[in-house]
C-alpha atoms as a PDB file:
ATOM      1  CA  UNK A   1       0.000   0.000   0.000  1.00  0.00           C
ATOM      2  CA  UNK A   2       1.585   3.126  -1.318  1.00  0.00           C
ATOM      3  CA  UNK A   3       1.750   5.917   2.035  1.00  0.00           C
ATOM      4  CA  UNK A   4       0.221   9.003   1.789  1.00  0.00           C
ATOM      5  CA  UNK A   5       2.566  12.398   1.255  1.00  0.00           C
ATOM      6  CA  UNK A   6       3.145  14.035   4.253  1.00  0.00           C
ATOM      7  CA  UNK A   7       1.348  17.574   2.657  1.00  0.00           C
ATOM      8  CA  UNK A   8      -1.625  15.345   1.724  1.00  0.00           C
ATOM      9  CA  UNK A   9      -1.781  13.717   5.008  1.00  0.00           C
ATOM     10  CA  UNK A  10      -2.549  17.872   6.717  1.00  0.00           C
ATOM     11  CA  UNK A  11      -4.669  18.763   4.039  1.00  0.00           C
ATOM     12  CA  UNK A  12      -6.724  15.864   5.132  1.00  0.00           C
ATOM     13  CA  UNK A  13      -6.102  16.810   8.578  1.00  0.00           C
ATOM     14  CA  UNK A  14      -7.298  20.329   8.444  1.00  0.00           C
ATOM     15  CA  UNK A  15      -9.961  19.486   6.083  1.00  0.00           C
ATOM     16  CA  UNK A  16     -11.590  16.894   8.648  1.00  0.00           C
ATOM     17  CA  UNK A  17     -11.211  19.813  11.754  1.00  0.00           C
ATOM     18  CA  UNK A  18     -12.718  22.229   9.560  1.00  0.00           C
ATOM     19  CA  UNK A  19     -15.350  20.566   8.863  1.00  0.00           C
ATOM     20  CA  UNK A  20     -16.045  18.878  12.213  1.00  0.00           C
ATOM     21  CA  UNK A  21     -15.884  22.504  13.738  1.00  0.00           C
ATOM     22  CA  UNK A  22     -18.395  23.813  11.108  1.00  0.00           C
ATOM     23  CA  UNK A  23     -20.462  21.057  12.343  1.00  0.00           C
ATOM     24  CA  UNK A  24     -20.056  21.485  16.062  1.00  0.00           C
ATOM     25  CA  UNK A  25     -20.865  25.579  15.381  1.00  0.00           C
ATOM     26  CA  UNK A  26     -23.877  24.710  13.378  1.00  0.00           C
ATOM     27  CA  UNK A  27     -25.595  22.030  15.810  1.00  0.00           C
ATOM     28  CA  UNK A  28     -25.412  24.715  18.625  1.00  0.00           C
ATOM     29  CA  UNK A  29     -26.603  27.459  16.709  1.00  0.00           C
ATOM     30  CA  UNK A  30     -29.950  28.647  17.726  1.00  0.00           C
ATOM     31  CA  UNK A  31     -31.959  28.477  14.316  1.00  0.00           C
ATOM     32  CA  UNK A  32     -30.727  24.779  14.062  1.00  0.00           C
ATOM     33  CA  UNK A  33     -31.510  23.913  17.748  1.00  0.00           C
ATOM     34  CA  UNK A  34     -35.299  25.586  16.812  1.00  0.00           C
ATOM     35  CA  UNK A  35     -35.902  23.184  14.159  1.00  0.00           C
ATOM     36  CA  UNK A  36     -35.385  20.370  16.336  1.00  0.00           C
ATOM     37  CA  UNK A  37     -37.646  21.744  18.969  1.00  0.00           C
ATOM     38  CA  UNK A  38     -40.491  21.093  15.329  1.00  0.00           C
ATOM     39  CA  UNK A  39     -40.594  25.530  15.481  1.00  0.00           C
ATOM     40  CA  UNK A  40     -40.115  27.363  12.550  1.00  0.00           C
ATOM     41  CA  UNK A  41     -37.559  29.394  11.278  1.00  0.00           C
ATOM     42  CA  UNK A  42     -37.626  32.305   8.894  1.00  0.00           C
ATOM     43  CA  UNK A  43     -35.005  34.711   8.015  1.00  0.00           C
ATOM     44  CA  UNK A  44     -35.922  38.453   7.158  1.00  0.00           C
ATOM     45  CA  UNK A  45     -34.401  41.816   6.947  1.00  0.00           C
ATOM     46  CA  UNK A  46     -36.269  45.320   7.111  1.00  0.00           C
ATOM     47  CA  UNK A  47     -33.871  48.746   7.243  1.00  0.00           C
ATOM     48  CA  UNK A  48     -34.955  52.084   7.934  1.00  0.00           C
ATOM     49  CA  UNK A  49     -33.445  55.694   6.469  1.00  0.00           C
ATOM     50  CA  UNK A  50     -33.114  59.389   6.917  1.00  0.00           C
ATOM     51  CA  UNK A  51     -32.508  62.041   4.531  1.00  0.00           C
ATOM     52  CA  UNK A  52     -30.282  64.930   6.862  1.00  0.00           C
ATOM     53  CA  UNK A  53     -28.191  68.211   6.097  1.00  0.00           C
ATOM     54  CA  UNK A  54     -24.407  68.143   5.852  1.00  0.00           C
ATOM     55  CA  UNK A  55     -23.725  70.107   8.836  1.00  0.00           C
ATOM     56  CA  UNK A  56     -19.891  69.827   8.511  1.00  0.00           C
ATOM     57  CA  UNK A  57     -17.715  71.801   5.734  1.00  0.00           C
ATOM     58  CA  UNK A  58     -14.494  70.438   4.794  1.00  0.00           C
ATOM     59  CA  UNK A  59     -12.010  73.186   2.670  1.00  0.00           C
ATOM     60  CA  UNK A  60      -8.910  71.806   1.653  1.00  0.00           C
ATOM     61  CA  UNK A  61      -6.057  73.639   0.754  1.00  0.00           C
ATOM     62  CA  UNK A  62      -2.491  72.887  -0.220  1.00  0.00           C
ATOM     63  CA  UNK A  63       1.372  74.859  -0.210  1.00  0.00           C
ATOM     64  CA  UNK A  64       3.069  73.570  -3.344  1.00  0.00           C
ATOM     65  CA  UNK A  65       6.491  74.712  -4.350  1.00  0.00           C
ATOM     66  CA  UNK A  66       8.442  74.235  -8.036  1.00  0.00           C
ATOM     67  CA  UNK A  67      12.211  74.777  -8.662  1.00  0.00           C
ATOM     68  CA  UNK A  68      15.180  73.177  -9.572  1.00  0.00           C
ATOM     69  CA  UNK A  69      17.195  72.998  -5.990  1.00  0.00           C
ATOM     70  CA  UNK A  70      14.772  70.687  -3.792  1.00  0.00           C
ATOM     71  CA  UNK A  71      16.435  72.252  -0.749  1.00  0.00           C
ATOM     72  CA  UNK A  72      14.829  75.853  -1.412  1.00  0.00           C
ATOM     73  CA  UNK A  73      11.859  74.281  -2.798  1.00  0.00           C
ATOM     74  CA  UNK A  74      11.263  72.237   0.799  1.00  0.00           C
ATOM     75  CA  UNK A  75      12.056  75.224   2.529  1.00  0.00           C
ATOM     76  CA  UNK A  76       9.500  77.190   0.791  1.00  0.00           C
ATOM     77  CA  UNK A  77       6.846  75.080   1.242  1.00  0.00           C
ATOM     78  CA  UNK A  78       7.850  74.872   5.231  1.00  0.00           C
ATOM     79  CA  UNK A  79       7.709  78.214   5.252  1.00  0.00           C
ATOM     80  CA  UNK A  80       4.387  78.840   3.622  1.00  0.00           C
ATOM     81  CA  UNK A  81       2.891  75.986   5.525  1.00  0.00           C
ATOM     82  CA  UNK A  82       4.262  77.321   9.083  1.00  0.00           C
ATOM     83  CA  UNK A  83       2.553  80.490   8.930  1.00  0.00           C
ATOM     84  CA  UNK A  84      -0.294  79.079   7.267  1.00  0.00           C
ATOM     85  CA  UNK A  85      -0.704  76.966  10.479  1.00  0.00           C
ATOM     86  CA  UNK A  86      -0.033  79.802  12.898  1.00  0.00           C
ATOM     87  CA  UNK A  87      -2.956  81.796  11.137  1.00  0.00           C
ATOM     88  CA  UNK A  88      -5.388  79.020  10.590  1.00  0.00           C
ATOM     89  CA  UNK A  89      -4.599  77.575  14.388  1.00  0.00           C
ATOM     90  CA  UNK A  90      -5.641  81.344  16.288  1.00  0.00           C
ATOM     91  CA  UNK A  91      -8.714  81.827  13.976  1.00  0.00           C
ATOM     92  CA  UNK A  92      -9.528  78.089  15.068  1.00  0.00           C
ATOM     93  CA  UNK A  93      -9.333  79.059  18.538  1.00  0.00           C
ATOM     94  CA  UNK A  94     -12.740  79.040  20.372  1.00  0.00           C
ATOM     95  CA  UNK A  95     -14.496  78.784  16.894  1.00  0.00           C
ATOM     96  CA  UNK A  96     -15.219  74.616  16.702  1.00  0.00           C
ATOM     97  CA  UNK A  97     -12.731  74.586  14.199  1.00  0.00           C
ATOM     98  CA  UNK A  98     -11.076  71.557  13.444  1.00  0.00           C
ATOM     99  CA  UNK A  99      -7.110  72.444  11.979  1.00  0.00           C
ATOM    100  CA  UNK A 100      -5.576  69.653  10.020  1.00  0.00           C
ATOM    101  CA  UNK A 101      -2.265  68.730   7.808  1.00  0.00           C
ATOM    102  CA  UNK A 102      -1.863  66.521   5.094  1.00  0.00           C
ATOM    103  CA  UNK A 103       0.738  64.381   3.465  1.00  0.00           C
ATOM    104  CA  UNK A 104       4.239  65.674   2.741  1.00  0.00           C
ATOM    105  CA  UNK A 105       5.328  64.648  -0.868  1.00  0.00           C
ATOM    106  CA  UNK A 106       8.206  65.961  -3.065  1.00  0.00           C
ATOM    107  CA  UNK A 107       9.152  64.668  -6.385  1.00  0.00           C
ATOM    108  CA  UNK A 108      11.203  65.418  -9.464  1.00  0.00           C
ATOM    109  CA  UNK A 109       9.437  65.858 -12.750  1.00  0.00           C
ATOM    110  CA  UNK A 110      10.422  66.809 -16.228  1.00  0.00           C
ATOM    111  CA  UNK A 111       9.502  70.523 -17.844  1.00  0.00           C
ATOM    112  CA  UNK A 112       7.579  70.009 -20.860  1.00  0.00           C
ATOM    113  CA  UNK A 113       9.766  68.122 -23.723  1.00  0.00           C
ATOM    114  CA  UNK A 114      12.960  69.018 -22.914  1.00  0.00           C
ATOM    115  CA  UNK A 115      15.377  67.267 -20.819  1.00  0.00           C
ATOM    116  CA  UNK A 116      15.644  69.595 -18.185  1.00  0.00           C
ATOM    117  CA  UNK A 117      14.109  68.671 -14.604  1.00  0.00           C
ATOM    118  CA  UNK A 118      12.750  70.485 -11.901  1.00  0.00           C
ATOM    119  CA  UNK A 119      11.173  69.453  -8.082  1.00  0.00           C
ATOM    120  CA  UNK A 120       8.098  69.573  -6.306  1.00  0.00           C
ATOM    121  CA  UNK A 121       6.854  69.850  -2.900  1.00  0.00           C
ATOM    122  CA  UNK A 122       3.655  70.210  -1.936  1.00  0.00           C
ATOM    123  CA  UNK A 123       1.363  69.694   1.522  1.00  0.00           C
ATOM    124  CA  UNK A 124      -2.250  69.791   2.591  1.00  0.00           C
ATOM    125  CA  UNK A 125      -3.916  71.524   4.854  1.00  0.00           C
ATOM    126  CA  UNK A 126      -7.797  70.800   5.786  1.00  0.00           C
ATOM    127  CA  UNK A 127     -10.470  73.263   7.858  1.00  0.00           C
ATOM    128  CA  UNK A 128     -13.130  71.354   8.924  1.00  0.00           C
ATOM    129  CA  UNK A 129     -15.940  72.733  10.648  1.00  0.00           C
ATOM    130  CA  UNK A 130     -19.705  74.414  10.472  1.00  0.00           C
ATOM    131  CA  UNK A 131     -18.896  77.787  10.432  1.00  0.00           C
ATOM    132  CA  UNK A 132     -19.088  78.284   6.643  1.00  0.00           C
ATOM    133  CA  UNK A 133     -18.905  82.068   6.545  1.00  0.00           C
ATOM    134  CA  UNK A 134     -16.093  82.167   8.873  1.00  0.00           C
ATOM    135  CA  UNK A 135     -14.128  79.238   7.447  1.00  0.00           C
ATOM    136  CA  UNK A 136     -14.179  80.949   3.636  1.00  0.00           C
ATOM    137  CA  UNK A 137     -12.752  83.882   4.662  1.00  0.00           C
ATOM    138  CA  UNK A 138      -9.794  82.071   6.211  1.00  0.00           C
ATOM    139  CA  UNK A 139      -9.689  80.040   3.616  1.00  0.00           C
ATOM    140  CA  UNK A 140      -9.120  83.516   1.459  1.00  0.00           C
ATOM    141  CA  UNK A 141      -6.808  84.477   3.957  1.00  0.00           C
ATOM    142  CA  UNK A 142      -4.773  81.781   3.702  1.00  0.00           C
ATOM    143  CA  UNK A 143      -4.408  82.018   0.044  1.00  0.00           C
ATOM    144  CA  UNK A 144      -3.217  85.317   0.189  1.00  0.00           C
ATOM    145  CA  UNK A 145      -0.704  84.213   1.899  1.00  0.00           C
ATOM    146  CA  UNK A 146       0.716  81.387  -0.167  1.00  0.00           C
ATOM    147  CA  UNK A 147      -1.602  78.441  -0.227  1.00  0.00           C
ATOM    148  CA  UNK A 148      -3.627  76.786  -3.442  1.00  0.00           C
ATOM    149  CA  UNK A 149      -7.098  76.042  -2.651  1.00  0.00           C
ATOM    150  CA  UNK A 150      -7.611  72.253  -3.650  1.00  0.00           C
ATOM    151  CA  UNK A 151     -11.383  71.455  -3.021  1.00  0.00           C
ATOM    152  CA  UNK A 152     -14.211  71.595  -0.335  1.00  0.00           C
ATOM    153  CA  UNK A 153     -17.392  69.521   0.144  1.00  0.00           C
ATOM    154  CA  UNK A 154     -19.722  69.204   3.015  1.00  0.00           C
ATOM    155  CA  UNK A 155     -19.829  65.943   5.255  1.00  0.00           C
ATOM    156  CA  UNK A 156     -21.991  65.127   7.878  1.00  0.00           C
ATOM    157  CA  UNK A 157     -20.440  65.627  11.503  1.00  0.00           C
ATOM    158  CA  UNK A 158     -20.215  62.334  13.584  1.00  0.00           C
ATOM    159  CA  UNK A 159     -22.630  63.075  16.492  1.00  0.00           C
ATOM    160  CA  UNK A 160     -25.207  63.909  14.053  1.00  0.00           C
ATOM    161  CA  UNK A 161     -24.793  60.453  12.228  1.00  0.00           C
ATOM    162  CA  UNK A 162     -24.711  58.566  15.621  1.00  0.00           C
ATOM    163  CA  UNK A 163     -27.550  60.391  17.061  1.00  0.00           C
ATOM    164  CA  UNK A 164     -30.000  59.162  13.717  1.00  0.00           C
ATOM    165  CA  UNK A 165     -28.396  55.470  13.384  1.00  0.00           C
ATOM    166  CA  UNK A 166     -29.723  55.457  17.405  1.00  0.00           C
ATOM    167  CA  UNK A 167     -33.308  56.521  16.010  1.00  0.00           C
ATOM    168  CA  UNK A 168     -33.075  54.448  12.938  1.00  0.00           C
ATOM    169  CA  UNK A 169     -31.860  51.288  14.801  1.00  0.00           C
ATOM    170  CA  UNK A 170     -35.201  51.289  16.698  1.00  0.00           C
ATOM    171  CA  UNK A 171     -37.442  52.146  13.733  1.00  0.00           C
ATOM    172  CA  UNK A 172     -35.946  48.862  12.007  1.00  0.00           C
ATOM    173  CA  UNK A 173     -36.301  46.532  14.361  1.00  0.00           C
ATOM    174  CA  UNK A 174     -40.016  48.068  14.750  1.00  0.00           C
ATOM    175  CA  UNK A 175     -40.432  47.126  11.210  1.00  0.00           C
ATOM    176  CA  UNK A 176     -38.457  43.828  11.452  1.00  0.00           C
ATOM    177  CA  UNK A 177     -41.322  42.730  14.543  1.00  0.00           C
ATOM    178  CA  UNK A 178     -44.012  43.243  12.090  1.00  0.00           C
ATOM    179  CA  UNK A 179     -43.082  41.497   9.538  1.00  0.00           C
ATOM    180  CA  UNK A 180     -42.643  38.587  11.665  1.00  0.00           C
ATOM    181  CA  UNK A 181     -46.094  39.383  13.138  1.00  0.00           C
ATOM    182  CA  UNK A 182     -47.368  39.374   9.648  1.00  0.00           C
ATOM    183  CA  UNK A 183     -45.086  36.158   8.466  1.00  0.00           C
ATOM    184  CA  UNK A 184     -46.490  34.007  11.305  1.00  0.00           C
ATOM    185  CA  UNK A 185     -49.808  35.109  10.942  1.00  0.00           C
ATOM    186  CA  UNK A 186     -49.783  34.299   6.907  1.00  0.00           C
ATOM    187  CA  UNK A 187     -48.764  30.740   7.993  1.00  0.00           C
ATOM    188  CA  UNK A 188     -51.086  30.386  10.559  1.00  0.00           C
ATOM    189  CA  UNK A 189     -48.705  30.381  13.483  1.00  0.00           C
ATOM    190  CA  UNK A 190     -47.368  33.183  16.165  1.00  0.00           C
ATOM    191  CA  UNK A 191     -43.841  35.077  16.347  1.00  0.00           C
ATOM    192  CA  UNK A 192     -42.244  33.514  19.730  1.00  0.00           C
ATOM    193  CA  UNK A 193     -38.583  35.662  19.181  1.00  0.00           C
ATOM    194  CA  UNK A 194     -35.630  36.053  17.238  1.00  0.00           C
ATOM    195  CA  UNK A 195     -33.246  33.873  16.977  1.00  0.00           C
ATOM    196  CA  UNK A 196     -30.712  35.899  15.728  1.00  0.00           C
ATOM    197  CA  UNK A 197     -30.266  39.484  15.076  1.00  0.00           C
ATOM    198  CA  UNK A 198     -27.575  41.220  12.812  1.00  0.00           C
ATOM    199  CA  UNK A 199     -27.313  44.995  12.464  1.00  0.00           C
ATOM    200  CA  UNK A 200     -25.764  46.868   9.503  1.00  0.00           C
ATOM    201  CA  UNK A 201     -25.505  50.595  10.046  1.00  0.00           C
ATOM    202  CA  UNK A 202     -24.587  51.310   6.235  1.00  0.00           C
ATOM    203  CA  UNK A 203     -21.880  54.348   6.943  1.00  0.00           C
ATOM    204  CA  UNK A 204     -21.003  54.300   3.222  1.00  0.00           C
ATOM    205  CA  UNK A 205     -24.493  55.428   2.185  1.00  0.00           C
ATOM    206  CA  UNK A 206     -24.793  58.142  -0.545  1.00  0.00           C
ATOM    207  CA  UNK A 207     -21.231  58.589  -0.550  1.00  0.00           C
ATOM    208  CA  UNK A 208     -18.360  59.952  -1.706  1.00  0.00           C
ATOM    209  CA  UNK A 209     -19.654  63.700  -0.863  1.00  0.00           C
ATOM    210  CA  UNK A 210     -19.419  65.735  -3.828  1.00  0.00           C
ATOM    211  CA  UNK A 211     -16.700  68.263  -4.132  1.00  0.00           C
ATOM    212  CA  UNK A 212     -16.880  71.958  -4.835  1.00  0.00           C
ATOM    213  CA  UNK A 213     -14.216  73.641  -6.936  1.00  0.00           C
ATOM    214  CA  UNK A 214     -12.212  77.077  -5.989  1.00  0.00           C
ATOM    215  CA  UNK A 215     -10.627  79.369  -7.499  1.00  0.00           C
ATOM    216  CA  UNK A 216      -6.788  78.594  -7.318  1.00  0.00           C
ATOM    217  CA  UNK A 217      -5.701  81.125  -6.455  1.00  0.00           C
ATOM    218  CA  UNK A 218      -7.167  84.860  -5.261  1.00  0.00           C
ATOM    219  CA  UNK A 219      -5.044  87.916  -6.536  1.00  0.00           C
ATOM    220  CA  UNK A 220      -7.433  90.116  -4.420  1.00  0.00           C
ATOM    221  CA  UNK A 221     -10.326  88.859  -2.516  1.00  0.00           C
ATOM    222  CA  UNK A 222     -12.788  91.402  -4.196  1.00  0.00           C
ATOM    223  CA  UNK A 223     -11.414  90.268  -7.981  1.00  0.00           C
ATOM    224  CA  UNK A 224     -12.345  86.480  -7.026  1.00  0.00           C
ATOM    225  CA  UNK A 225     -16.657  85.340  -7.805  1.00  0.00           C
ATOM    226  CA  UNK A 226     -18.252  84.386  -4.285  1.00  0.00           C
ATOM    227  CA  UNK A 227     -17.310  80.688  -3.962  1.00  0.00           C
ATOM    228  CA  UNK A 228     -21.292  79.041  -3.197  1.00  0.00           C
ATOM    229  CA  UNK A 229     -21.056  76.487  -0.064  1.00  0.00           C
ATOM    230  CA  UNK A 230     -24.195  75.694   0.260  1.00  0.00           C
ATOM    231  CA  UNK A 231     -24.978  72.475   2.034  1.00  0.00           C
ATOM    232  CA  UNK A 232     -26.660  69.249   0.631  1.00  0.00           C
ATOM    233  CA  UNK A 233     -28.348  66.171   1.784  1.00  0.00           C
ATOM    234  CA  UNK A 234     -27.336  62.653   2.791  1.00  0.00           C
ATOM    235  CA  UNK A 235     -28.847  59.859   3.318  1.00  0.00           C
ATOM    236  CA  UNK A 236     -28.275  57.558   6.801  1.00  0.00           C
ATOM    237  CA  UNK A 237     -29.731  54.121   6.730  1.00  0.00           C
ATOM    238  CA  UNK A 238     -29.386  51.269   9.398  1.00  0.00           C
ATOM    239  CA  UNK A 239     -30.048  47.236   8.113  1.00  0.00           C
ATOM    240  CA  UNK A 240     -31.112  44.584  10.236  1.00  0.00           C
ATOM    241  CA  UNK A 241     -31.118  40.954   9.554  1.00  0.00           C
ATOM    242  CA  UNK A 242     -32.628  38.322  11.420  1.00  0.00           C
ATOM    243  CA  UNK A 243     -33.815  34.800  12.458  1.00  0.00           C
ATOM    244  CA  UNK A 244     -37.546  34.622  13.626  1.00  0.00           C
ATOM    245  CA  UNK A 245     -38.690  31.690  15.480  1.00  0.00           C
ATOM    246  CA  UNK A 246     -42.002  30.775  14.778  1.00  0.00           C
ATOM    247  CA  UNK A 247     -44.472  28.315  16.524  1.00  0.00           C
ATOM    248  CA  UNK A 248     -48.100  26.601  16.449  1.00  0.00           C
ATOM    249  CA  UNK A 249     -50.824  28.746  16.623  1.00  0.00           C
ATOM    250  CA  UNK A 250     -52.850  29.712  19.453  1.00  0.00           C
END
């Protein structure tokens, strides 16, 4: 009798525990220890949803730097960046508004066809926040002083989002009861519980949020248009899944 390889031998092996602890997980899982009790079990889903305002403006801005020695070119972009910070950091002060820097990156690139190569820096800067008004003007501040204006977009603020999941959550599994009400009605028997109960708060929902462009850059503030930041809508919607356990009628 020829032996087995050694590397056929653990496949085996694993196969055997996977599948015996598959098994094991399945016998003691509550839908499967309802069907041996002769109850029913039926698997649903309901979700509920909100449409809410963006309350939270994100304006992202940028110091970029071109030249040929990447020493002066870093140190340019340091510079703009460090008193970018020191501005945007005292007008955050007391205001609820949120400072943040992006990514460093330099890199050498080509000019046009020719040979000849030059560097660039750049890094990002993001105001976040729901003071729109106030968070423009710094934003037009800033660019005065050095920064490129790279985008901005309204997002909805965390405690906002958290507070309607909370809301929605219950609304669901309102929804989710009913149904089973109605299943076990339909098939002549009565809801007794669920078995099992998943919940799927869908974050992702009516996302990315759309972006707004800028003007580059502002010579003057009264020779740039009136950038609009007006906020939109997004939707919030929690899922729930679950196992209902359904018996004889009354």
């Amino acid at each position: 009798m020829r032996r087995l390889a050694p590397a056929i031998l653990l496949a085996a092996c694993i196969a055997a525990a996977t599948g015996a602890r598959a098994a094991a997980q399945d016998a003691f899982s509550p839908a499967r220890a309802a069907m041996e009790q002769g109850l029913t079990v039926v698997s649903m889903s309901e979700s509920a949803q909100r449409e809410l305002r963006r309350d939270r403006l994100r304006i992202e801005l940028r110091a970029e730097q071109a030249g040929r020695d990447p020493a002066r070119v870093q140190a340019e972009v340091n510079r703009v960046m460090a008193a970018a910070l020191a501005r945007a950091r005292a007008a955050a002060t007391g205001a609820g508004l949120r400072v943040e820097t992006g990514g460093y990156a330099i890199h050498q690139e080509r000019v046009g066809d020719t040979k000849e190569t030059t560097w660039r820096a750049r890094q990002g800067l993001s105001l976040v926040g729901t003071d729109a008004a106030a968070m423009l003007q710094l934003a037009g501040q800033l660019q005065q002083d050095g920064l490129l204006a790279s985008g901005m977009g309204w997002e909805l603020g965390d405690e906002a989002r958290r507070a309607a999941e909370q809301e929605l959550l219950g609304e669901a599994i309102a929804r989710l009861r009913a149904r089973a009400d109605a299943v076990a009605t339909a098939l002549g028997g009565r809801f007794l519980r669920f078995a099992t109960v998943a919940v799927d708060p869908q974050r992702g929902f009516d996302r990315p949020m759309p972006r707004m462009a800028m003007p580059m850059a502002m010579a003057a503030p009264a020779a740039a248009p009136e950038v609009a930041a007006e906020a939109g809508m997004e939707v919030v919607r929690v899922a729930v899944q679950a196992e209902a356990l359904l018996g004889p009628g009354r």
